[in-house]
N, C-alpha and C. Protein backbone atom coordinates (compact mmCIF):
# COMPACT_ATOMS: atom_id res chain seq x y z
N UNK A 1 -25.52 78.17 -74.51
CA UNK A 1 -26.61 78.11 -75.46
C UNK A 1 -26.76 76.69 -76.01
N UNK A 2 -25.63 75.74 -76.26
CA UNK A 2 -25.82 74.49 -76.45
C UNK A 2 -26.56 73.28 -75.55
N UNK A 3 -26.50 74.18 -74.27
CA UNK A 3 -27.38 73.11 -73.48
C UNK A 3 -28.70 73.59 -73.62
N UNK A 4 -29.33 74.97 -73.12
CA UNK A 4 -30.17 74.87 -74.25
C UNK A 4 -30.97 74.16 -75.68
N UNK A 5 -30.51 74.69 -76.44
CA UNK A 5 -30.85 73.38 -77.49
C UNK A 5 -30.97 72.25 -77.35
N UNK A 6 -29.88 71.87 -76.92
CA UNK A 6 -30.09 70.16 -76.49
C UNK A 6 -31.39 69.95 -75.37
N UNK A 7 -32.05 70.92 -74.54
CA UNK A 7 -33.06 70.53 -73.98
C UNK A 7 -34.36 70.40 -74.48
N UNK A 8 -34.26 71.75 -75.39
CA UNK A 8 -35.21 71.97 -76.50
C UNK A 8 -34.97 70.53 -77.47
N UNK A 9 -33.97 69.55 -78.15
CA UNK A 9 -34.12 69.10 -78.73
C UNK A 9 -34.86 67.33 -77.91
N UNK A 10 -34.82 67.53 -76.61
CA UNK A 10 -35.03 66.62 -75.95
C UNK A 10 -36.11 66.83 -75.24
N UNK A 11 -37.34 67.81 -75.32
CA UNK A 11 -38.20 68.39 -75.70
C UNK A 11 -38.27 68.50 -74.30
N UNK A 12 -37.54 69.14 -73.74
CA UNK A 12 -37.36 69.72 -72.09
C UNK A 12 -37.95 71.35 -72.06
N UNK A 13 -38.64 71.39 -72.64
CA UNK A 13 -38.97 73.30 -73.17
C UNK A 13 -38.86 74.20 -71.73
N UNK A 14 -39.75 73.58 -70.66
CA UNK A 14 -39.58 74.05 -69.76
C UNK A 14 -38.39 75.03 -69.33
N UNK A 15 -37.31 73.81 -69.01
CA UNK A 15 -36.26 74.03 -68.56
C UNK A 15 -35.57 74.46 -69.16
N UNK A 16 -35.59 74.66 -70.65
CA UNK A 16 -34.51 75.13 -71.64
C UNK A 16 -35.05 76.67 -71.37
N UNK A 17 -36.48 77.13 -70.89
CA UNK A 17 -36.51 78.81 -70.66
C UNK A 17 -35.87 79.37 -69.39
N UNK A 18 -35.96 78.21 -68.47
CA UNK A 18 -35.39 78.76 -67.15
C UNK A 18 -33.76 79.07 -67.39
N UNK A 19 -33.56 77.91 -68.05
CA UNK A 19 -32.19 78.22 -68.33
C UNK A 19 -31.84 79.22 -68.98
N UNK A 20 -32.53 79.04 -69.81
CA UNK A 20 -31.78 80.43 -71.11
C UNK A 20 -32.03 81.32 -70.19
N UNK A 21 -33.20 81.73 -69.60
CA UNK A 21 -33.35 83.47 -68.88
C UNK A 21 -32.49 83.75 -67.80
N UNK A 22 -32.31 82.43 -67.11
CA UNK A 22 -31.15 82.36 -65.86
C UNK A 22 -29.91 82.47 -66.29
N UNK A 23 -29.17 82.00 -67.72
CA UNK A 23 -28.19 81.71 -67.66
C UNK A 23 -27.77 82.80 -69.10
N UNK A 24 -28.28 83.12 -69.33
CA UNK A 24 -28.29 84.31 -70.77
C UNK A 24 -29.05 85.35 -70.88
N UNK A 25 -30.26 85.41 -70.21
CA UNK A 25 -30.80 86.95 -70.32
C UNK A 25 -30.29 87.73 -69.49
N UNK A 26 -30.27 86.83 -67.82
CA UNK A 26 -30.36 88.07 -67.07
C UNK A 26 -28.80 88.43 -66.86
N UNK A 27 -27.88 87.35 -67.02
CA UNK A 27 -26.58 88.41 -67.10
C UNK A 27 -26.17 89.08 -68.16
N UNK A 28 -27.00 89.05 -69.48
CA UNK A 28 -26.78 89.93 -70.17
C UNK A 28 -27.45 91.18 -69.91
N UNK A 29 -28.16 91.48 -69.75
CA UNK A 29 -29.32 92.43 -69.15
C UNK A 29 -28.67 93.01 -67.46
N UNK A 30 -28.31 92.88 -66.35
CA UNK A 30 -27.35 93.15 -65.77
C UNK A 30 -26.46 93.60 -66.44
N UNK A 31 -25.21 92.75 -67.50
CA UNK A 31 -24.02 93.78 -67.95
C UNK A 31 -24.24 94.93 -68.80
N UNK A 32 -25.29 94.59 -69.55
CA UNK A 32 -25.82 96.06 -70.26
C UNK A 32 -25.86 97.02 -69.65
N UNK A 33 -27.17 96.91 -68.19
CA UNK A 33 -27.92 97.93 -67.74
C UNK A 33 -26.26 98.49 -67.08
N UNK A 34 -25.40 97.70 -66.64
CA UNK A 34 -24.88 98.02 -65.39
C UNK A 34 -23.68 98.84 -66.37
N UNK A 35 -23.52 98.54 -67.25
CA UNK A 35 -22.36 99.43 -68.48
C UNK A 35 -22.89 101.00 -68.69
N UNK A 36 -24.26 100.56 -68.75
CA UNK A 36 -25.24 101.84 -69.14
C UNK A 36 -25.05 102.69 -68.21
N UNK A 37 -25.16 102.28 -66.82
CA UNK A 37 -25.17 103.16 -65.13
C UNK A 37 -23.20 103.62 -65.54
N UNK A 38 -22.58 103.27 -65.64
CA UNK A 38 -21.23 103.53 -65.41
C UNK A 38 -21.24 104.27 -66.53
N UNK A 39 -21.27 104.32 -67.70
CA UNK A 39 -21.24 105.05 -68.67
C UNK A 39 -21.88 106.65 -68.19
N UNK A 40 -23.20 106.45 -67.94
CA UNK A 40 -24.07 107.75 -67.51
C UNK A 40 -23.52 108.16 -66.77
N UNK A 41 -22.60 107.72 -65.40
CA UNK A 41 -22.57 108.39 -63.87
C UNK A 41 -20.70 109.24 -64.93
N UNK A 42 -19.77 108.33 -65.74
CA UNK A 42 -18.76 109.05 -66.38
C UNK A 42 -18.58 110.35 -66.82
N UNK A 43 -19.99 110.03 -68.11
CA UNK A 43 -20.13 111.35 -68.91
C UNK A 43 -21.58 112.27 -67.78
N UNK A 44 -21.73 112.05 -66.91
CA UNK A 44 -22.59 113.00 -66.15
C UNK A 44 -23.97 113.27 -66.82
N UNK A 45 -24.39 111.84 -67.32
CA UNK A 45 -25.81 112.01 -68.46
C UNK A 45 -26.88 112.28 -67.46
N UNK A 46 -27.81 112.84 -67.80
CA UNK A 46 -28.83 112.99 -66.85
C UNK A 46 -30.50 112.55 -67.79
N UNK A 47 -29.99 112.26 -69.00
CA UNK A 47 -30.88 111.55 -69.60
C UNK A 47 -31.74 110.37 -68.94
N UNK A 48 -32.78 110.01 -68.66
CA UNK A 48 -33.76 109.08 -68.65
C UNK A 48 -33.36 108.40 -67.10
N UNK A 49 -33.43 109.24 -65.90
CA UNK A 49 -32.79 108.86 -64.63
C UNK A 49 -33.88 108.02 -64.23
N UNK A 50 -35.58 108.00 -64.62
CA UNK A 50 -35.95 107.43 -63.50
C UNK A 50 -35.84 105.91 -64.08
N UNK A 51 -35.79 105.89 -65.44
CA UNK A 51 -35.52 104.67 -66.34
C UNK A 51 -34.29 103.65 -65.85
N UNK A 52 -33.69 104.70 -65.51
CA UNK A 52 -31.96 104.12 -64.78
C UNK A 52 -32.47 103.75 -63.63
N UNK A 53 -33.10 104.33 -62.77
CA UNK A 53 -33.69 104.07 -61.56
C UNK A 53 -34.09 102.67 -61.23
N UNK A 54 -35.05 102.44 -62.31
CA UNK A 54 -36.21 101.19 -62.30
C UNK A 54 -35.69 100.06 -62.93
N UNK A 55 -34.55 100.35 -63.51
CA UNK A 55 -34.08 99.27 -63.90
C UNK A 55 -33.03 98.51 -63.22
N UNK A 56 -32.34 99.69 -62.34
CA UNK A 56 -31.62 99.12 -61.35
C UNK A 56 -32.14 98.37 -60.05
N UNK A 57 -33.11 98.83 -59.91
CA UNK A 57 -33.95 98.08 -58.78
C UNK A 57 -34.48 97.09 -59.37
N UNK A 58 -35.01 96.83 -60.77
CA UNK A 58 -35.11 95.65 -61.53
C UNK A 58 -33.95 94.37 -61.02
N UNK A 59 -32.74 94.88 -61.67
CA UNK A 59 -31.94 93.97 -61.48
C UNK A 59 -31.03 93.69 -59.83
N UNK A 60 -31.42 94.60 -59.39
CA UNK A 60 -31.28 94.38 -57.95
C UNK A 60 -32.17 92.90 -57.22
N UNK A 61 -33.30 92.93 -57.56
CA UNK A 61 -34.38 92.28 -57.60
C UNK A 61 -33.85 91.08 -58.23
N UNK A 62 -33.50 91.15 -59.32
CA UNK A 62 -33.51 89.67 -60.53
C UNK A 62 -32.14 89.27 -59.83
N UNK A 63 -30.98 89.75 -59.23
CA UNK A 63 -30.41 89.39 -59.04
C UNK A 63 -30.15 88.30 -58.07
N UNK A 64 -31.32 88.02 -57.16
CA UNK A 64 -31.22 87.15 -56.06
C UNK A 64 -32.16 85.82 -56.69
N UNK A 65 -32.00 85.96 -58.07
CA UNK A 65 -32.51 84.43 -58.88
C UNK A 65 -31.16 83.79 -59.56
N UNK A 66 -30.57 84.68 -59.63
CA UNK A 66 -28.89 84.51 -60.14
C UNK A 66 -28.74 82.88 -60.46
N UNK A 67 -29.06 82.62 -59.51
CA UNK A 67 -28.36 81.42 -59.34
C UNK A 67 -29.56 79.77 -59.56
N UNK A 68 -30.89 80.29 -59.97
CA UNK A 68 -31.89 79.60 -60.08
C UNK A 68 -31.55 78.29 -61.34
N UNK A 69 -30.43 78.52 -62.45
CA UNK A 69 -30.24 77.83 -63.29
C UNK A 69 -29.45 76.52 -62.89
N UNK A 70 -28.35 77.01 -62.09
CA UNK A 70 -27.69 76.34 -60.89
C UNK A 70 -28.52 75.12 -60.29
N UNK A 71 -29.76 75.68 -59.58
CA UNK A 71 -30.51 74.64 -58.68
C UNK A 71 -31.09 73.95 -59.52
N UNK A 72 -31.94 73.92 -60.99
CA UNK A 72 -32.63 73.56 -61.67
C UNK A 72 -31.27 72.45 -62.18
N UNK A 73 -30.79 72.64 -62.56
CA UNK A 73 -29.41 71.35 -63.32
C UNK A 73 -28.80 70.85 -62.11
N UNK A 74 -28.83 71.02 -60.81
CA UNK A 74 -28.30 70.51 -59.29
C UNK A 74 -30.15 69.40 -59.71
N UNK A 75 -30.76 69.87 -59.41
CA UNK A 75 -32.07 68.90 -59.50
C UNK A 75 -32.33 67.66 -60.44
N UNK A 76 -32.50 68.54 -61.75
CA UNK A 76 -32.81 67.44 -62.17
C UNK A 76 -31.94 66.75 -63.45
N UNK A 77 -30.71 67.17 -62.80
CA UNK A 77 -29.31 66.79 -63.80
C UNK A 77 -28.97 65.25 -63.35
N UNK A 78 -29.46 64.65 -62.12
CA UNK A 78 -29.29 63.34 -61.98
C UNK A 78 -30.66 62.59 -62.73
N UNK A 79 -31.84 63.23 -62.61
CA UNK A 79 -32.93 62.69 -63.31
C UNK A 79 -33.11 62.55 -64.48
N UNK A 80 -32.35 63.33 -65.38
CA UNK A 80 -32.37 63.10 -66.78
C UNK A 80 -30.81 62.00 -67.31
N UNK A 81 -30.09 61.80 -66.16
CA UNK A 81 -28.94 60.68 -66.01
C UNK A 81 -29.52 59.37 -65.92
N UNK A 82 -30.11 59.29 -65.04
CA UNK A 82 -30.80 57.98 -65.20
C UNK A 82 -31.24 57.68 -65.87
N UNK A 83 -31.91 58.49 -66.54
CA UNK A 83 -33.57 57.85 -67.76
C UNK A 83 -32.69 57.75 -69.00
N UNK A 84 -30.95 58.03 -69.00
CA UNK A 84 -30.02 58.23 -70.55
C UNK A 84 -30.78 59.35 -71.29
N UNK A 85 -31.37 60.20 -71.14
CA UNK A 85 -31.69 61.50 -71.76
C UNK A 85 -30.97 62.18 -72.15
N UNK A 86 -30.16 62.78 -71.29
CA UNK A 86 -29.31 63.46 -71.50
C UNK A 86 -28.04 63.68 -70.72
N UNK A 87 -26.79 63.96 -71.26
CA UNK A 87 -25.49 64.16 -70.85
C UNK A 87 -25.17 65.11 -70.78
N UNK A 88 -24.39 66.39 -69.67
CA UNK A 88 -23.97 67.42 -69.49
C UNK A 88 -22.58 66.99 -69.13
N UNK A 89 -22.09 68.15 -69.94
CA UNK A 89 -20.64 68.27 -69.74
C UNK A 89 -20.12 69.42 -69.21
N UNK A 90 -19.49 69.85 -68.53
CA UNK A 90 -18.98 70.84 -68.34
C UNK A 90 -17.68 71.78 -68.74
N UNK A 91 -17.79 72.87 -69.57
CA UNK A 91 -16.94 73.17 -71.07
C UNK A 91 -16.06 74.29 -70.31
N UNK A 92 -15.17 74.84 -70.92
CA UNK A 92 -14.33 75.75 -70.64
C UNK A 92 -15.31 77.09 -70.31
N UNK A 93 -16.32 77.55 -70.74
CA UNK A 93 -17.07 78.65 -70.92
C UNK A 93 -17.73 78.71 -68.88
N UNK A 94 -17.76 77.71 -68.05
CA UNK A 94 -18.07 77.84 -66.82
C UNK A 94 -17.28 78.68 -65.85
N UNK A 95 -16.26 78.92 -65.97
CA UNK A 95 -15.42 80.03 -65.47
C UNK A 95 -15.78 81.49 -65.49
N UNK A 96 -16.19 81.64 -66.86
CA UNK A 96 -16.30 82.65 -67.22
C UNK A 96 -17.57 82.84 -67.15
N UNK A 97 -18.45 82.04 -66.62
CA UNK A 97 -19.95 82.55 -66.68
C UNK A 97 -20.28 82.70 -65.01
N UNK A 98 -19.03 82.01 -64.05
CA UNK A 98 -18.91 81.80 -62.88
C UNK A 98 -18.55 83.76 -62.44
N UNK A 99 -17.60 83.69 -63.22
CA UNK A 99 -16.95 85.12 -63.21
C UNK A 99 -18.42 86.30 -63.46
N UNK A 100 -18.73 85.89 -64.62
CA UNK A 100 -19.65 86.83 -64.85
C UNK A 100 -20.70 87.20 -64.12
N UNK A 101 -21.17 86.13 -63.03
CA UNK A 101 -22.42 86.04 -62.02
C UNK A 101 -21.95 86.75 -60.94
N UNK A 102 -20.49 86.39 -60.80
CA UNK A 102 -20.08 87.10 -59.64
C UNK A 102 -20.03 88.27 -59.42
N UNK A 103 -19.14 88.74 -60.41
CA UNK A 103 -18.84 90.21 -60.65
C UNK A 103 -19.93 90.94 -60.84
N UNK A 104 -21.03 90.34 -61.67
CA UNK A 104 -22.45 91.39 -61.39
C UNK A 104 -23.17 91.75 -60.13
N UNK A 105 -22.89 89.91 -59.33
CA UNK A 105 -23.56 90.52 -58.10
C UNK A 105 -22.95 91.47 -56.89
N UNK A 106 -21.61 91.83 -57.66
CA UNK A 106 -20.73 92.28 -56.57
C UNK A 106 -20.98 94.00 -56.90
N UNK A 107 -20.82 94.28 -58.42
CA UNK A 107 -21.06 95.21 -59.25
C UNK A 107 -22.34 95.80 -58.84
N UNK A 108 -23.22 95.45 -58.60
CA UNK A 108 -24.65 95.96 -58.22
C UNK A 108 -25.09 95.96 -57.03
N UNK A 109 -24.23 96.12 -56.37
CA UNK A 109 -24.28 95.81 -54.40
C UNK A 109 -23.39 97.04 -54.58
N UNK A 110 -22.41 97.35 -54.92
CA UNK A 110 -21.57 98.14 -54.78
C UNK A 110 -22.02 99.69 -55.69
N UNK A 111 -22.76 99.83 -56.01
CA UNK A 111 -22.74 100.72 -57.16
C UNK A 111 -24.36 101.68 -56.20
N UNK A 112 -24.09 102.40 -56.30
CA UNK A 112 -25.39 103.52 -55.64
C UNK A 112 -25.47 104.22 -56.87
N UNK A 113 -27.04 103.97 -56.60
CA UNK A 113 -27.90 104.53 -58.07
C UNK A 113 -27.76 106.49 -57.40
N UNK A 114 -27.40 106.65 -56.27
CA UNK A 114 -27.60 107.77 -55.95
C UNK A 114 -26.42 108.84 -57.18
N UNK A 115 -25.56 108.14 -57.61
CA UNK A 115 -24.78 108.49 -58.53
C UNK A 115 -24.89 109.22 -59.82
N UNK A 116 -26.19 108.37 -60.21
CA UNK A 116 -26.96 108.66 -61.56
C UNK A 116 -27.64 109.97 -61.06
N UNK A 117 -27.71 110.29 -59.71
CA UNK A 117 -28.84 111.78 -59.92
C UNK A 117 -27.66 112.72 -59.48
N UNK A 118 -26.26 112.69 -59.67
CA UNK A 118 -25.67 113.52 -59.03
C UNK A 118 -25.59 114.48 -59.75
N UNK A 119 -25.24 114.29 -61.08
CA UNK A 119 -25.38 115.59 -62.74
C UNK A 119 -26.70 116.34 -62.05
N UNK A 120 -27.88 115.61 -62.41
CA UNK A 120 -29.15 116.30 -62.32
C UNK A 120 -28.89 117.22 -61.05
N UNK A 121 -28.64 117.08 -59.94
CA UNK A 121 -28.77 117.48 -58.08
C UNK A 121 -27.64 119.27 -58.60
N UNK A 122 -26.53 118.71 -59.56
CA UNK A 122 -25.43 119.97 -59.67
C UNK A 122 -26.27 121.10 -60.82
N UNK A 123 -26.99 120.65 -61.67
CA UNK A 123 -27.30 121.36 -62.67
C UNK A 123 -28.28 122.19 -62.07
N UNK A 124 -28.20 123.84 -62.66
CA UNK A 124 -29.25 124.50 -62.28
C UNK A 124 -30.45 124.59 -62.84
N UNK A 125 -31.33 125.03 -62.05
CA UNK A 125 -32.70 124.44 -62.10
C UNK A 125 -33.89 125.70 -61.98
N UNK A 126 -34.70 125.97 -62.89
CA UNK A 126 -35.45 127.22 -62.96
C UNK A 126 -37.14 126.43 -62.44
C-alpha cells in the first residue's frame, strides 16, 4: 500500500489503480471468495450456489491478470529511475505476497466448484 501512495503522491494515478487492484484487491477478493468456497463445501451450505458459482469463474478469470502488477513495475520501474521520480525498494512483505499469488493460483485450479453443489445434489427435493 506504500507504493501506492507514493505513486499517487507522484501523481502516477494511473498506475497506483493498476497496482492497488493487481496487488490488493484481487488477492484479497480471491482469499475471501476462496475461504467462503471452503467454508460452504465444510459446513455443506447450500446457500447462494449460483453466487458461489459466478464468482468462482470470476476469479478463475481475474486470475490470469495475477501477475499484471508485476509487468507494469518490470516496465516502467526503469522509467521512473531515470527521470529520479521515484525509488522502489523491495521490503520484507514480497515473500509473502509472492506466497499469497501463488497459493491462490494453485488453490483455484485445484478446487472444483462441483463441490459447492454436492449438499444441494444429496438433499431431497419435492
Amino acid at each position: 500500500m506504500t507504493g501506492v501512495m507514493k505513486l499517487i503522491d507522484a501523481h502516477f494515478l494511473l498506475f497506483a489503480a493498476i497496482i492497488f487492484v493487481a496487488s490488493i484487491l484481487i488477492p484479497l477478493l480471491k482469499l475471501f471468495s476462496l475461504s467462503w468456497f471452503f467454508i460452504s463445501v465444510h459446513f455443506h451450505s447450500v446457500k447462494r450456489l449460483k453466487l458461489k458459482t459466478e464468482t468462482y469463474r470470476l476469479i478463475k478469470t481475474i486470475g490470469r491478470w495475477s501477475h499484471v502488477d508485476v509487468f507494469t513495475v518490470t516496465v516502467f520501474l526503469p522509467l521512473m529511475h531515470l527521470s529520479g521520480l521515484l525509488a522502489v525498494y523491495v521490503g520484507d512483505a514480497l515473500p509473502a505476497f509472492l506466497a499469497v499469488v501463488v497459493l491462490t493460483m494453485i488453490a483455484t485450479e485445484i478446487f472444483d466448484p462441483r463441490a459447492l453443489w454436492a449438499a444441494y445434489l444429496m438433499e431431497p427435493h419435492e
